[in-house]
PDB file of N, CA and C in Angstrom:
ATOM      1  N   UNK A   1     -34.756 -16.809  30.055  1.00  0.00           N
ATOM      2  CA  UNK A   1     -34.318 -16.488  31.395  1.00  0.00           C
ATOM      3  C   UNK A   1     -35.509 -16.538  32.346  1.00  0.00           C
ATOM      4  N   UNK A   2     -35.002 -17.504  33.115  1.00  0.00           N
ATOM      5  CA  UNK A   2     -36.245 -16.785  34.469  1.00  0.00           C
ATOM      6  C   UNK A   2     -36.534 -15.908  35.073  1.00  0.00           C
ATOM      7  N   UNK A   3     -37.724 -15.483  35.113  1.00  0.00           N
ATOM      8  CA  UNK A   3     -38.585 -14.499  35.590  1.00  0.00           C
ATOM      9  C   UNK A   3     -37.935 -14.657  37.491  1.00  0.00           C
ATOM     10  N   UNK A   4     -37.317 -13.254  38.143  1.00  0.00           N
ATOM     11  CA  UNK A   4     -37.691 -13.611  39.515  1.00  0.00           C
ATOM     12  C   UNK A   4     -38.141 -12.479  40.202  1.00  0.00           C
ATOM     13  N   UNK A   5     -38.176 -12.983  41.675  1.00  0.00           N
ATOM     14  CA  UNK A   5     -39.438 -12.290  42.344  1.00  0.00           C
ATOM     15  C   UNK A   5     -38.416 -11.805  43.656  1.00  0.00           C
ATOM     16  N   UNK A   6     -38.640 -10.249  44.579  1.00  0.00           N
ATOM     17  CA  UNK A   6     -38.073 -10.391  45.660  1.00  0.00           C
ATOM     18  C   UNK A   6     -38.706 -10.325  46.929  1.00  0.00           C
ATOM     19  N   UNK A   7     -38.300 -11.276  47.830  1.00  0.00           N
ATOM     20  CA  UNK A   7     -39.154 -11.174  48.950  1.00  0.00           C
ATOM     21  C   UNK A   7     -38.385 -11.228  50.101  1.00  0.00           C
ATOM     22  N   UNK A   8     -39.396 -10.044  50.813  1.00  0.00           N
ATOM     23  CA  UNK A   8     -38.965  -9.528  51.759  1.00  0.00           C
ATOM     24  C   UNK A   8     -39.752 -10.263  53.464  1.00  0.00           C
ATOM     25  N   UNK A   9     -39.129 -10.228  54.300  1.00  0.00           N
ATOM     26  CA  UNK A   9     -39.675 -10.657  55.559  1.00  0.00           C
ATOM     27  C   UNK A   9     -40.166  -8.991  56.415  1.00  0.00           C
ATOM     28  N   UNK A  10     -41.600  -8.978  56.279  1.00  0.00           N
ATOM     29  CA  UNK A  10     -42.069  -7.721  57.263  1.00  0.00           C
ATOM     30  C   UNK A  10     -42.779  -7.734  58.112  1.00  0.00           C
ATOM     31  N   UNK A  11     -43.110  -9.154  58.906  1.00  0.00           N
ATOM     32  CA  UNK A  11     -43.403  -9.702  60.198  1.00  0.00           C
ATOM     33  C   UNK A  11     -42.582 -10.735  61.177  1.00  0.00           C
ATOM     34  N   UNK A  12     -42.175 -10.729  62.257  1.00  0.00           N
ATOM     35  CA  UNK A  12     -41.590 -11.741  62.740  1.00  0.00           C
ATOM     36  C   UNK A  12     -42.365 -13.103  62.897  1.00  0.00           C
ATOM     37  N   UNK A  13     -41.376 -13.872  62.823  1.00  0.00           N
ATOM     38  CA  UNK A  13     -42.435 -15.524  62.641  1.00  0.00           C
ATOM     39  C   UNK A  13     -41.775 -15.939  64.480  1.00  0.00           C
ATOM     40  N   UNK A  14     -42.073 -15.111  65.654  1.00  0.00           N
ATOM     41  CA  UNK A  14     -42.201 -15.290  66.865  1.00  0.00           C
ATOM     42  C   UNK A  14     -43.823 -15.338  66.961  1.00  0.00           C
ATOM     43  N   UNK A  15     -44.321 -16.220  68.083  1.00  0.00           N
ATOM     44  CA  UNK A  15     -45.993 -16.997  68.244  1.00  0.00           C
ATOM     45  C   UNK A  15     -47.108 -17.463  66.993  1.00  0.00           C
ATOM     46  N   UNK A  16     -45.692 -17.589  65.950  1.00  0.00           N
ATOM     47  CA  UNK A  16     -46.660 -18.413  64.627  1.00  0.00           C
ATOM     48  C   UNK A  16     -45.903 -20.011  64.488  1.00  0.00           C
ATOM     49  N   UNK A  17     -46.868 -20.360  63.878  1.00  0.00           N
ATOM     50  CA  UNK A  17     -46.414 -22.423  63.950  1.00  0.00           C
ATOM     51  C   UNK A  17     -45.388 -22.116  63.777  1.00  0.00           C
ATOM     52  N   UNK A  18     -44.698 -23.820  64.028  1.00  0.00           N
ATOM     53  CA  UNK A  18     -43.147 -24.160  63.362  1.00  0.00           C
ATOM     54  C   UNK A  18     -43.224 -24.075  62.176  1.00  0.00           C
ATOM     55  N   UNK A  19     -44.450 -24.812  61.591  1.00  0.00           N
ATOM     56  CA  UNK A  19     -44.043 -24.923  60.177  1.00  0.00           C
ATOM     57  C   UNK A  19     -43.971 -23.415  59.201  1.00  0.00           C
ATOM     58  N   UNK A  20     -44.596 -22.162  59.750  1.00  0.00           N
ATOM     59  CA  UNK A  20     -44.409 -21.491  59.407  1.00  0.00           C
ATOM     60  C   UNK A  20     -42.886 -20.532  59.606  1.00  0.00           C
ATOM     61  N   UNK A  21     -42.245 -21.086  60.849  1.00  0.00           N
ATOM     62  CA  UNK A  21     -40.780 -20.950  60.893  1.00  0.00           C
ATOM     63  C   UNK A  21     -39.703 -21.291  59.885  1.00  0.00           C
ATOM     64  N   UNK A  22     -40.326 -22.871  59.460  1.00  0.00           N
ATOM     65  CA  UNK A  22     -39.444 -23.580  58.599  1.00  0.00           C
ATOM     66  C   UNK A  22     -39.677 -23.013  56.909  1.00  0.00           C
ATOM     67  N   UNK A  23     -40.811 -22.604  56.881  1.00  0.00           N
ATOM     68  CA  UNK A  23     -40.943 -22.167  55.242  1.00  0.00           C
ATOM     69  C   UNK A  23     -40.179 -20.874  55.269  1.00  0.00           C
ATOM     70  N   UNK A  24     -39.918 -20.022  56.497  1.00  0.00           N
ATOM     71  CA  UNK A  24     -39.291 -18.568  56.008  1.00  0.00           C
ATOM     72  C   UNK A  24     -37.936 -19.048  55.857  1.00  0.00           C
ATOM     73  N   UNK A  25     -37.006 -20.196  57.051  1.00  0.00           N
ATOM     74  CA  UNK A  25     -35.781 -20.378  56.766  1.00  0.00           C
ATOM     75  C   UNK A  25     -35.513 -21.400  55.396  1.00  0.00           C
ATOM     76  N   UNK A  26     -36.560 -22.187  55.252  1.00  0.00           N
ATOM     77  CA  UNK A  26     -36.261 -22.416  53.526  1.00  0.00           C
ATOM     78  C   UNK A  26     -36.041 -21.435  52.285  1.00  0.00           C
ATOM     79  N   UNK A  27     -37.078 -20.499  52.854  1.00  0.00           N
ATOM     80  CA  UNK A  27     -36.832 -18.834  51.627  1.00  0.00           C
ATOM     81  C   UNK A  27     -35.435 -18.418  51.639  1.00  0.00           C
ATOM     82  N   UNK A  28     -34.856 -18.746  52.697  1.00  0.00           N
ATOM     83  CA  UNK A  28     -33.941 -18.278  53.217  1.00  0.00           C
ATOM     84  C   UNK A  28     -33.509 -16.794  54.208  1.00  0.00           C
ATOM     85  N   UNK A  29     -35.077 -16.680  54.324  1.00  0.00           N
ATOM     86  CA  UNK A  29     -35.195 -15.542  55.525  1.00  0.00           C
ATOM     87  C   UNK A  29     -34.845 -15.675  56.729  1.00  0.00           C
ATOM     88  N   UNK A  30     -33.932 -14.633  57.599  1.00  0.00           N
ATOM     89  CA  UNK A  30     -33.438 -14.972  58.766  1.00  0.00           C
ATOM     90  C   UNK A  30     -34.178 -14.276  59.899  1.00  0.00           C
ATOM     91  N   UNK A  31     -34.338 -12.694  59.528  1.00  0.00           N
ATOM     92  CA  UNK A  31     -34.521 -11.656  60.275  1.00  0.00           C
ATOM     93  C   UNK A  31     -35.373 -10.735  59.481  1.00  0.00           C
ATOM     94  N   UNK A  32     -36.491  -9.975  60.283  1.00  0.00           N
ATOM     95  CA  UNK A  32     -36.801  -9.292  59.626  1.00  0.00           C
ATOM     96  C   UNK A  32     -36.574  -8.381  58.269  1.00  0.00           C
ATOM     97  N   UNK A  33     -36.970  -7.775  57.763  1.00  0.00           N
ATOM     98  CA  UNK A  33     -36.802  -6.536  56.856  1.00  0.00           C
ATOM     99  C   UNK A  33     -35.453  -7.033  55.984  1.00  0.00           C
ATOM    100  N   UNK A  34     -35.177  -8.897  55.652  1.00  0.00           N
ATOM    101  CA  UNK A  34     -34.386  -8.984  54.683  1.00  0.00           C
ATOM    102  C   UNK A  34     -34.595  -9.231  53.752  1.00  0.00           C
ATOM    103  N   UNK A  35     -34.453  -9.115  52.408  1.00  0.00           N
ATOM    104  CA  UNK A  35     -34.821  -9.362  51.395  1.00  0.00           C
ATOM    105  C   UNK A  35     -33.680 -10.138  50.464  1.00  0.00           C
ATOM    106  N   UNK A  36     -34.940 -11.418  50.103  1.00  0.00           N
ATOM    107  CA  UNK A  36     -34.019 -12.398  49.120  1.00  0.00           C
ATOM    108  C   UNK A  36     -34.153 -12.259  47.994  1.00  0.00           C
ATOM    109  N   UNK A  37     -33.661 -12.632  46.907  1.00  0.00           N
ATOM    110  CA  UNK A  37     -34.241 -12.830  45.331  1.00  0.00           C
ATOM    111  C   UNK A  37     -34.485 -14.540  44.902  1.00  0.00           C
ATOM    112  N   UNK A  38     -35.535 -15.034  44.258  1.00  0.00           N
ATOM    113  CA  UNK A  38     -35.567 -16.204  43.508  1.00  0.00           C
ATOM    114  C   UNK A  38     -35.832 -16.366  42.653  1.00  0.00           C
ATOM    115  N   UNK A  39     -36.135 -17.110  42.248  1.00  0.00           N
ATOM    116  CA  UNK A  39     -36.542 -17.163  40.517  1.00  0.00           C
ATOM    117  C   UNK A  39     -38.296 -17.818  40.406  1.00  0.00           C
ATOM    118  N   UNK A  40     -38.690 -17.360  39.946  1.00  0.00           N
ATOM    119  CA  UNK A  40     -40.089 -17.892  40.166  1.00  0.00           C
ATOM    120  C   UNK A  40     -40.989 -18.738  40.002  1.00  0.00           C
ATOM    121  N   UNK A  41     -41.097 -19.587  40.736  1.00  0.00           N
ATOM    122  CA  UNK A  41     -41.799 -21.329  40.230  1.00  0.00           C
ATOM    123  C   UNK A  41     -43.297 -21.214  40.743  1.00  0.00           C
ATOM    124  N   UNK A  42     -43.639 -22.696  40.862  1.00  0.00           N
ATOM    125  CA  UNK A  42     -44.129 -23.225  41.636  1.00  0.00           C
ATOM    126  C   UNK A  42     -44.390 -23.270  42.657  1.00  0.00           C
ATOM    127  N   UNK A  43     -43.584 -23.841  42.913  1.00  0.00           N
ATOM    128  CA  UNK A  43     -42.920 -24.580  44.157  1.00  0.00           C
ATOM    129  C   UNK A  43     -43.045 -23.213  45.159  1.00  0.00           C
ATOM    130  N   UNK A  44     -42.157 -22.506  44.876  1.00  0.00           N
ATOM    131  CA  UNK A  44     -42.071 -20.976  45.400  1.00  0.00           C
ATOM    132  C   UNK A  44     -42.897 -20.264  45.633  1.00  0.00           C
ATOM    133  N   UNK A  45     -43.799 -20.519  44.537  1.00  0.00           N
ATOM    134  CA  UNK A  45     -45.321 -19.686  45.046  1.00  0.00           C
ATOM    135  C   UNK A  45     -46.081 -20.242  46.230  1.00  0.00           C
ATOM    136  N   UNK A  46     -46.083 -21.657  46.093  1.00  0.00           N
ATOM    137  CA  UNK A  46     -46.650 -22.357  47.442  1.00  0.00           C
ATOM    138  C   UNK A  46     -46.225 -22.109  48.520  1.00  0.00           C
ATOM    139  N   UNK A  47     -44.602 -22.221  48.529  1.00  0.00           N
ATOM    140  CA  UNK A  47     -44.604 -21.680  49.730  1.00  0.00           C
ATOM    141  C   UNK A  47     -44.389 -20.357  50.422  1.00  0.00           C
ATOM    142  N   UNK A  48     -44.445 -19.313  49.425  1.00  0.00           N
ATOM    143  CA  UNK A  48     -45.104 -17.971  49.855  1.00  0.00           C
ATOM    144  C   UNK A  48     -46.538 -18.009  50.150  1.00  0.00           C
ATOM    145  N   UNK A  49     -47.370 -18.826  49.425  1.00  0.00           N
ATOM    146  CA  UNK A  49     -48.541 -18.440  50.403  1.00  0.00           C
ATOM    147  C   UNK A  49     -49.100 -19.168  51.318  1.00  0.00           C
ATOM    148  N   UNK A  50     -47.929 -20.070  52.215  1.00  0.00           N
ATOM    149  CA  UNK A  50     -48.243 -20.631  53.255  1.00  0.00           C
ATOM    150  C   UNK A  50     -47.786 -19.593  54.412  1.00  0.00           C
ATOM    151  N   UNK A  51     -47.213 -18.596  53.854  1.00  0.00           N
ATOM    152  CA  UNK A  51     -46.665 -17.533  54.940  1.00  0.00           C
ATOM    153  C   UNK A  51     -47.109 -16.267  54.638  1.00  0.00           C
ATOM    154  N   UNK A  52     -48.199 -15.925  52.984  1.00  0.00           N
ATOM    155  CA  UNK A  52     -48.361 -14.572  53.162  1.00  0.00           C
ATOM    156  C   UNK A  52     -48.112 -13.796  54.337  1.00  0.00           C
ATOM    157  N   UNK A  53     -48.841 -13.906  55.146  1.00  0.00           N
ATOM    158  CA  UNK A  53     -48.907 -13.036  55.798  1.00  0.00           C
ATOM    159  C   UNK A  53     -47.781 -12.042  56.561  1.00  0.00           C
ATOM    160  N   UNK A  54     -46.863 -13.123  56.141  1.00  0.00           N
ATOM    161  CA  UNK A  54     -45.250 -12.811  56.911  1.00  0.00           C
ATOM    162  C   UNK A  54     -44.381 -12.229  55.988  1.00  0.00           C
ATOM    163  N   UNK A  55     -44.915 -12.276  54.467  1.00  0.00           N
ATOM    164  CA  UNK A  55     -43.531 -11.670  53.716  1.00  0.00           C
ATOM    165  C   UNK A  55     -44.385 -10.451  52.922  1.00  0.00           C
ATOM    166  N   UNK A  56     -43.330 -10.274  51.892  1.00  0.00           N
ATOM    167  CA  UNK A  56     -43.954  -9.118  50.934  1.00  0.00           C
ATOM    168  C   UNK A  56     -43.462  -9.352  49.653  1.00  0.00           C
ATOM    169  N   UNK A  57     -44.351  -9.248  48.690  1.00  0.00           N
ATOM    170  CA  UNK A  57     -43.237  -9.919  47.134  1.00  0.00           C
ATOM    171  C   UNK A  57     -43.259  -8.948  46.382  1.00  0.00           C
ATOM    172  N   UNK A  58     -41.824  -8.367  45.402  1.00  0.00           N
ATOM    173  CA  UNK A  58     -41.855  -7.557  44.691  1.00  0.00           C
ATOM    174  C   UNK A  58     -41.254  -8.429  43.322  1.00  0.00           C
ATOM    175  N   UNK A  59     -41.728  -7.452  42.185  1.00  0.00           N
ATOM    176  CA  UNK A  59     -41.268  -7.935  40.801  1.00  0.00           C
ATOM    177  C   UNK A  59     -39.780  -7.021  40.911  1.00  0.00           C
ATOM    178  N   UNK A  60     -38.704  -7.153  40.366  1.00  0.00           N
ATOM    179  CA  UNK A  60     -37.652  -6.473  40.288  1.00  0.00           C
ATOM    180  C   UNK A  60     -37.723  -5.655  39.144  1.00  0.00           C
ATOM    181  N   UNK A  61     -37.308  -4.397  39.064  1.00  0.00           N
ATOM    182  CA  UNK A  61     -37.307  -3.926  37.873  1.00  0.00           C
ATOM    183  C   UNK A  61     -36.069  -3.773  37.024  1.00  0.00           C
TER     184      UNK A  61
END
Protein backbone atom coordinates (compact mmCIF):
# COMPACT_ATOMS: atom_id res chain seq x y z
CA UNK A 1 0.00 0.00 0.00
CA UNK A 2 1.07 3.45 -0.48
CA UNK A 3 2.47 5.46 1.96
CA UNK A 4 0.40 9.03 1.98
CA UNK A 5 1.01 12.38 3.08
CA UNK A 6 -1.56 15.35 4.10
CA UNK A 7 -1.24 18.69 2.96
CA UNK A 8 -2.52 21.50 4.04
CA UNK A 9 -2.60 25.18 2.41
CA UNK A 10 -1.45 27.84 5.38
CA UNK A 11 -0.53 30.78 3.19
CA UNK A 12 -2.45 32.43 0.45
CA UNK A 13 -0.80 32.14 -3.04
CA UNK A 14 -2.18 36.11 -3.59
CA UNK A 15 1.40 38.33 -4.81
CA UNK A 16 3.28 34.93 -5.43
CA UNK A 17 4.11 33.75 -9.24
CA UNK A 18 1.58 32.03 -11.40
CA UNK A 19 3.43 29.18 -11.43
CA UNK A 20 3.22 28.96 -7.91
CA UNK A 21 -0.70 29.37 -8.29
CA UNK A 22 -0.77 26.50 -10.68
CA UNK A 23 1.21 23.91 -8.46
CA UNK A 24 -1.34 24.57 -5.40
CA UNK A 25 -4.44 24.06 -7.91
CA UNK A 26 -2.69 20.88 -9.24
CA UNK A 27 -2.44 19.67 -5.34
CA UNK A 28 -5.69 20.39 -5.59
CA UNK A 29 -5.73 23.27 -3.12
CA UNK A 30 -8.35 25.90 -3.44
CA UNK A 31 -8.46 28.03 -0.30
CA UNK A 32 -6.67 28.36 2.51
CA UNK A 33 -6.55 26.05 5.66
CA UNK A 34 -7.71 22.99 3.24
CA UNK A 35 -6.35 19.96 3.52
CA UNK A 36 -5.84 17.21 0.83
CA UNK A 37 -4.54 13.63 1.11
CA UNK A 38 -2.07 11.89 -1.60
CA UNK A 39 -0.16 9.23 -1.84
CA UNK A 40 3.43 9.85 -1.85
CA UNK A 41 5.77 10.01 -4.89
CA UNK A 42 8.01 11.81 -6.55
CA UNK A 43 6.51 13.69 -8.52
CA UNK A 44 4.59 15.04 -5.39
CA UNK A 45 7.45 15.81 -3.50
CA UNK A 46 8.66 18.16 -6.27
CA UNK A 47 5.99 19.81 -6.37
CA UNK A 48 5.61 20.51 -2.72
CA UNK A 49 8.80 21.98 -2.65
CA UNK A 50 8.25 24.34 -5.32
CA UNK A 51 5.64 25.84 -2.89
CA UNK A 52 7.05 24.99 0.58
CA UNK A 53 6.53 27.83 1.71
CA UNK A 54 2.75 27.85 1.08
CA UNK A 55 1.73 24.44 2.44
CA UNK A 56 2.29 22.22 5.47
CA UNK A 57 2.79 18.31 5.22
CA UNK A 58 1.62 15.86 7.69
CA UNK A 59 2.17 11.96 7.89
CA UNK A 60 -1.41 10.58 8.75
CA UNK A 61 -1.66 8.48 11.58
Amino acid sequence: MAKKIKITQIKSSIGYKQKAKLTLKALGLRKMHQTVEHSDSDTLRGMINRVNYLVKIEEPS
